[in-house]
Protein backbone atom coordinates (compact mmCIF):
# COMPACT_ATOMS: atom_id res chain seq x y z
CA UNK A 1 80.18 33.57 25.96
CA UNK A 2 81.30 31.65 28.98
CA UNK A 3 78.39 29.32 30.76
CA UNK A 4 78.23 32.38 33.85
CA UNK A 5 77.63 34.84 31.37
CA UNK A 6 75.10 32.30 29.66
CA UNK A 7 73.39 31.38 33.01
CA UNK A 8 73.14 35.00 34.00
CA UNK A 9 71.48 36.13 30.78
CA UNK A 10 68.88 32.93 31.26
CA UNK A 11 68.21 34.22 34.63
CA UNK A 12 67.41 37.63 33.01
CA UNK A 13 64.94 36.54 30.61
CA UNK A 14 63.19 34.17 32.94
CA UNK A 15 62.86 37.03 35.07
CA UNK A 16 61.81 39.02 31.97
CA UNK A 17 59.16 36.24 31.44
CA UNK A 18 57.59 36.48 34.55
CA UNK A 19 57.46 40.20 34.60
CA UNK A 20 55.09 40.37 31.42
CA UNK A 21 53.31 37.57 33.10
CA UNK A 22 52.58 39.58 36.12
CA UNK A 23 51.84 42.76 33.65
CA UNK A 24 48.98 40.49 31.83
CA UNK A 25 47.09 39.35 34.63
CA UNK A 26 47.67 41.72 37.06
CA UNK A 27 46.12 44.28 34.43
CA UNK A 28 42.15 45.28 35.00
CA UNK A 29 42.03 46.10 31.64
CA UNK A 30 42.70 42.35 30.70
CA UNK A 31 40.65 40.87 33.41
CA UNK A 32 37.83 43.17 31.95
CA UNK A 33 37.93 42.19 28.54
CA UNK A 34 38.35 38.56 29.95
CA UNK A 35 35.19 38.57 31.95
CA UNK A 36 32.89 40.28 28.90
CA UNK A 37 34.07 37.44 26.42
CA UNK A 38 33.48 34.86 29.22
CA UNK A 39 29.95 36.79 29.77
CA UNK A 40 29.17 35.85 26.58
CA UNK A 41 29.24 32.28 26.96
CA UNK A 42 32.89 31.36 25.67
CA UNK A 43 35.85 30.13 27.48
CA UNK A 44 39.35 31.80 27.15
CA UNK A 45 42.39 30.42 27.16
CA UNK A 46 45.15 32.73 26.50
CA UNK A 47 48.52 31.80 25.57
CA UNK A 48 51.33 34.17 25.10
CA UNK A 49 54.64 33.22 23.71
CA UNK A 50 57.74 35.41 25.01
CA UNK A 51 60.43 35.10 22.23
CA UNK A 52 63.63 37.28 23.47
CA UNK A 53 66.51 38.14 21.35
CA UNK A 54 70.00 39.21 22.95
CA UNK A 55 72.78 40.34 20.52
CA UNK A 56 75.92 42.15 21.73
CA UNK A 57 76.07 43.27 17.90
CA UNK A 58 73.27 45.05 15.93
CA UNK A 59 74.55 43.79 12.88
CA UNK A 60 74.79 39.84 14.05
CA UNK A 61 70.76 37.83 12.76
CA UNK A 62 70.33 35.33 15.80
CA UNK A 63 71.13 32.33 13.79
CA UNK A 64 69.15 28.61 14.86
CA UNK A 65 70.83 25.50 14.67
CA UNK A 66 68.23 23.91 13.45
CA UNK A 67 64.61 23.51 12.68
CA UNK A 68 62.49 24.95 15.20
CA UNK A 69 59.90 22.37 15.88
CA UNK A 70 61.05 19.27 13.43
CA UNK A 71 63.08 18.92 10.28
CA UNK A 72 60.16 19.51 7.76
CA UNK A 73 59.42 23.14 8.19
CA UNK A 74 55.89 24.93 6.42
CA UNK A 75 56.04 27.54 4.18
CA UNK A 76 53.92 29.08 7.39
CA UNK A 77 56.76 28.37 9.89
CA UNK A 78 59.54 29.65 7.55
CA UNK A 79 57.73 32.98 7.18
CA UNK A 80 57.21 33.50 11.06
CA UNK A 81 60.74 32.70 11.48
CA UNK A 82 61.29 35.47 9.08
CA UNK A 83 59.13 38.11 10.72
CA UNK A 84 60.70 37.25 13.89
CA UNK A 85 63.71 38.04 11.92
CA UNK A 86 65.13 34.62 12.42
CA UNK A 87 67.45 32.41 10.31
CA UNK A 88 67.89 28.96 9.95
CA UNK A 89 68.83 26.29 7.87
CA UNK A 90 68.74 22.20 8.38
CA UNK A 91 71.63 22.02 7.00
């Protein structure tokens, strides 16, 4: 992939990103079920994590270079990794 085609496909998923960020709180139905939780005394904080995944081929597993977050990964973390259908090695 040359660095245009990788710049344009960043530009697509940041636009991506802040389309389901518009969807979420531009959405009644979200700011309704907000409020009633709030009513009853507790504070929200939502946070939403967009994980995209781009293949040309079908049959291609995105593969990571590494360890997501640090070189000692959880049972936990390998399992997410694996519903995400991620692979990785720190190898």
């Amino acid at each position: 992939m040359t660095p245009e085609e990788k710049e344009k496909i960043k530009k697509l998923v940041r636009e991506l990103s802040q389309c389901v960020n518009a969807a979420l709180t531009d959405s009644n139905d979200v700011k309704d079920a907000l409020k009633d939780i709030e009513e009853e005394g507790y504070q929200v904080d939502l946070l939403f994590a967009l994980f995209t995944r781009i293949l040309r081929r079908k049959d291609d597993p995105p593969q990571l270079e590494g360890p997501p977050l640090s070189a000692s990964a959880s049972p936990f973390d390998d399992q997410f990794l694996k519903t995400l259908r991620l692979n990785w090695s720190a190898e």
